[in-house]
Protein backbone atom coordinates (compact mmCIF):
# COMPACT_ATOMS: atom_id res chain seq x y z
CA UNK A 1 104.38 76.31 78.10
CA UNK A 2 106.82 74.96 75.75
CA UNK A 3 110.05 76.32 74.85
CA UNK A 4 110.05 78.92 72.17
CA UNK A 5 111.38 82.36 71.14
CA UNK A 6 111.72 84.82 74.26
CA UNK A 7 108.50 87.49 72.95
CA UNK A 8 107.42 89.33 76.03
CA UNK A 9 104.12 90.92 75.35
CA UNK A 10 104.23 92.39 79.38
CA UNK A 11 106.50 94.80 79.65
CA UNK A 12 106.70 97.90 81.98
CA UNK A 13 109.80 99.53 82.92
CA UNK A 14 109.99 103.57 84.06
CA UNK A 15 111.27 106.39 81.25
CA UNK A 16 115.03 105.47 81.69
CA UNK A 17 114.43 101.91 82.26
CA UNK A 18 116.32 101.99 84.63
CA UNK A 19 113.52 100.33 86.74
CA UNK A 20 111.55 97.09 85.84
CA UNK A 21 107.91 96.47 87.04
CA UNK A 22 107.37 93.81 85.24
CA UNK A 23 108.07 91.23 82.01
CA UNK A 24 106.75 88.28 80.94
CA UNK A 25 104.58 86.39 78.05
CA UNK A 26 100.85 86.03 78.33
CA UNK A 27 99.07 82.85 79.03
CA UNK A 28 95.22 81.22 80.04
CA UNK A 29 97.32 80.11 83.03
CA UNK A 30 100.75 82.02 83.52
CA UNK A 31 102.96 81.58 86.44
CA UNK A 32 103.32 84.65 88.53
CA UNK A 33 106.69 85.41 90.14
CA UNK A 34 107.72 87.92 92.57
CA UNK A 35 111.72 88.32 92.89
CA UNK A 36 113.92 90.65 94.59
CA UNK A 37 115.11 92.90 92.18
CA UNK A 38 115.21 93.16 88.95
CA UNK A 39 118.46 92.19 86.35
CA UNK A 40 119.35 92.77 82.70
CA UNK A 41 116.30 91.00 80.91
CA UNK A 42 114.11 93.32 78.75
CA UNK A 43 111.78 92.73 76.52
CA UNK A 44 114.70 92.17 73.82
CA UNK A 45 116.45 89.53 75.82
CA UNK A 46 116.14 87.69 79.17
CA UNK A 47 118.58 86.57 81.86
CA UNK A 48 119.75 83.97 83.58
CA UNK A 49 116.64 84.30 86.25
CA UNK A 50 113.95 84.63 83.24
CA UNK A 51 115.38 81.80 81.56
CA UNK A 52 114.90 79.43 84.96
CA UNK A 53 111.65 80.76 85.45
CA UNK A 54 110.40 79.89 81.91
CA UNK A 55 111.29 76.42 82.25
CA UNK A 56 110.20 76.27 85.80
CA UNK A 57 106.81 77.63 84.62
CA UNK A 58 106.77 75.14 81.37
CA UNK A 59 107.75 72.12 83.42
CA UNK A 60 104.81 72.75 85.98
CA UNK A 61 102.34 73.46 83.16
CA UNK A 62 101.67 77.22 83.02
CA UNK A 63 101.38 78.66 79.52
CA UNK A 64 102.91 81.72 80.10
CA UNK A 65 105.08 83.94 83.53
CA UNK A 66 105.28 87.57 84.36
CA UNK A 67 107.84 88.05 86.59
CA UNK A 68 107.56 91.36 89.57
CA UNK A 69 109.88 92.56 92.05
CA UNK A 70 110.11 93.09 96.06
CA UNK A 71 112.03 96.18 94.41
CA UNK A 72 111.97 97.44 90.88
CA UNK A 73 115.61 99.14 90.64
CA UNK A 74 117.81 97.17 88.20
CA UNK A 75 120.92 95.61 89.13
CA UNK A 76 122.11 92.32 88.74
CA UNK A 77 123.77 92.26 91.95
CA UNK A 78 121.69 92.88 95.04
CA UNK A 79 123.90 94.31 97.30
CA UNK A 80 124.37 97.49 94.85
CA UNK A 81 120.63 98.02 95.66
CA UNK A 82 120.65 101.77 97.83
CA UNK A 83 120.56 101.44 101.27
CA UNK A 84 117.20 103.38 101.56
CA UNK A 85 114.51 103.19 99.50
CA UNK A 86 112.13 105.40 97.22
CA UNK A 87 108.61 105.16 98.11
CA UNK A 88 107.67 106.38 94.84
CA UNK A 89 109.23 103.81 93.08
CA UNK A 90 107.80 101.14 95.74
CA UNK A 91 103.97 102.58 95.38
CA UNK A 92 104.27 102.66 91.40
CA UNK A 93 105.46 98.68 92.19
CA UNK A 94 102.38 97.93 93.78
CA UNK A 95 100.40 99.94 90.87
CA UNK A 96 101.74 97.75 88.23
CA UNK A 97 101.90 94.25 90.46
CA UNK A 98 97.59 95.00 90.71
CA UNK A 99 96.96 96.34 87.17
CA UNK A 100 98.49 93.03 85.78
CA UNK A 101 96.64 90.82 88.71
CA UNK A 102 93.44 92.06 88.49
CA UNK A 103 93.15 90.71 84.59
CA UNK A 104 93.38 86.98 86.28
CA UNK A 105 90.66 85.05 88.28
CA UNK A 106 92.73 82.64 89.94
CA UNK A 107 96.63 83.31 90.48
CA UNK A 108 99.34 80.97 91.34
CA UNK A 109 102.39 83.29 92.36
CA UNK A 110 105.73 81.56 93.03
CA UNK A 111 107.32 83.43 96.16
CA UNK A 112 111.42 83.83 94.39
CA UNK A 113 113.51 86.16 96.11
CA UNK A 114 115.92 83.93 97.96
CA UNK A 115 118.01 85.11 101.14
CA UNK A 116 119.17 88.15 99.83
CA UNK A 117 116.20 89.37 101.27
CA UNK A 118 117.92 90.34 104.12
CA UNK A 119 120.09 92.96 102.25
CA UNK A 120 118.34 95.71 102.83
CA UNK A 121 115.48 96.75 105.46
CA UNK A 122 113.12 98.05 103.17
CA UNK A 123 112.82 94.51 101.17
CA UNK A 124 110.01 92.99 103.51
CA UNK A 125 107.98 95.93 103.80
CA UNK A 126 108.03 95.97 100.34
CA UNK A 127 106.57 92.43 100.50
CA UNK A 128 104.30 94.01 102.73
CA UNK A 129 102.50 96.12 100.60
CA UNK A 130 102.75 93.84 97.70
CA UNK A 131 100.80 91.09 99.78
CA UNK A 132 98.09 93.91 100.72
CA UNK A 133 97.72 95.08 97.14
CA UNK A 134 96.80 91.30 96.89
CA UNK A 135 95.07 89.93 99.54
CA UNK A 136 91.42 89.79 98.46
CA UNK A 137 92.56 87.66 94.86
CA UNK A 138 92.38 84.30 94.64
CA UNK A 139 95.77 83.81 95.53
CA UNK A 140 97.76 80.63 95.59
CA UNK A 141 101.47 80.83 96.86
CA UNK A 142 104.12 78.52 95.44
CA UNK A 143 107.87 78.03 96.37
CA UNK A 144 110.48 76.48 94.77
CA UNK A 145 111.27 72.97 96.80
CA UNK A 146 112.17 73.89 100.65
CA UNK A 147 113.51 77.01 102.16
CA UNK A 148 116.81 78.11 102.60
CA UNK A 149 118.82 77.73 105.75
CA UNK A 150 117.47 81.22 106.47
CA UNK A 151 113.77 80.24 106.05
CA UNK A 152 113.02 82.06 102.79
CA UNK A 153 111.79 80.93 99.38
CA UNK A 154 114.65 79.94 96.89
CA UNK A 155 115.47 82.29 94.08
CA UNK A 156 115.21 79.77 91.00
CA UNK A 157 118.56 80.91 89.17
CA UNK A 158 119.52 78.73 92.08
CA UNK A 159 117.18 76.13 91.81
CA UNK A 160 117.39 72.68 90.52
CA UNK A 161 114.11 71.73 88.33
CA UNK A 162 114.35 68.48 89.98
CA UNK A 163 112.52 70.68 92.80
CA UNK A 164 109.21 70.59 92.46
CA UNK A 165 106.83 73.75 93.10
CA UNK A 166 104.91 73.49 96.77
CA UNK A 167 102.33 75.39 98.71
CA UNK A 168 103.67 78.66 100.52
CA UNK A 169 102.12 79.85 103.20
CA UNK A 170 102.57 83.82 102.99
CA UNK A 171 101.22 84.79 106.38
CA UNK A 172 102.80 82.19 108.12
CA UNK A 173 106.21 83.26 106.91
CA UNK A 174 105.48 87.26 107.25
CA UNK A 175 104.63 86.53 110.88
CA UNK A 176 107.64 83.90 111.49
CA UNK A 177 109.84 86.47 109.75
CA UNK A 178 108.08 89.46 111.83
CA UNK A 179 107.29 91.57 109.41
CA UNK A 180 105.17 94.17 110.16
């Protein structure tokens, strides 16, 4: 993907936007990225996070991201993310996480939401159900170099692009991390 004007043509966010589901530009062969949460970008401007993952995605050869959430509630800092969270807003995650994955035959998703994971308890169940809506594609799982010092994938606002995208094994971490 080379570098040009920020023109999101995916875009889903709730009435208030107050919650992103997704954002990203189109490709034959996008990068797919699930996050924690999601920031300021819109489909005016991106972020810091955006920005990294459009260069990640150009450097490794996609033609195109969308970026998803563990959690769709904006913030741009985690820990302001409420301590419990609303299944609505978790179910209509999922919704919009398979509408936009079902369009693609084979998808490489790059596993991005860092240690920060651990914030809150609802995070990996919300993995959970995103990996079930999921499961039957033909799903490849990327990472951003190696894990933290906590085991999880590395948010790429983080990241150096001098790390190169790997294989993740999803089940292996949702077991190692016991997630139910």
């Amino acid at each position: 993907m080379k570098k040009k004007a920020y023109l999101p043509d995916v875009y889903f966010t709730n009435r208030t936007n107050t919650c992103r589901f997704a954002v990203g530009v189109s490709g034959a062969n996008p990068l797919y990225v699930i996050g924690l949460n999601p920031s300021t970008a819109d489909d005016q401007k991106s972020d810091r996070t955006i920005s990294k993952i459009i260069n990640f995605a150009a450097i490794n050869g996609f033609d195109g991201f969308v970026m998803f959430n563990l959690y769709p509630q904006r913030t741009p800092y985690p820990k302001r993310l409420p301590r419990n969270a609303t299944m609505q807003l978790v179910h209509q995650n999922c919704r919009y996480l398979k509408k936009v994955l079902t369009k693609t035959e084979k998808i490489f998703l790059l596993a991005a939401w860092g240690s920060s994971i651990e914030l809150r308890p609802y995070l990996p169940g919300c993995l959970k159900l995103l990996t079930k809506e999921i499961k039957s594609q033909n799903t490849t799982w990327l990472k951003i170099g190696s894990l933290t010092k906590n085991g999880h994938p590395r948010h790429p606002s983080r990241a150096s692009y001098k790390e190169k995208l790997q294989h993740f094994d999803i089940d292996a971490y949702l077991a190692n991390k016991k997630i139910p």
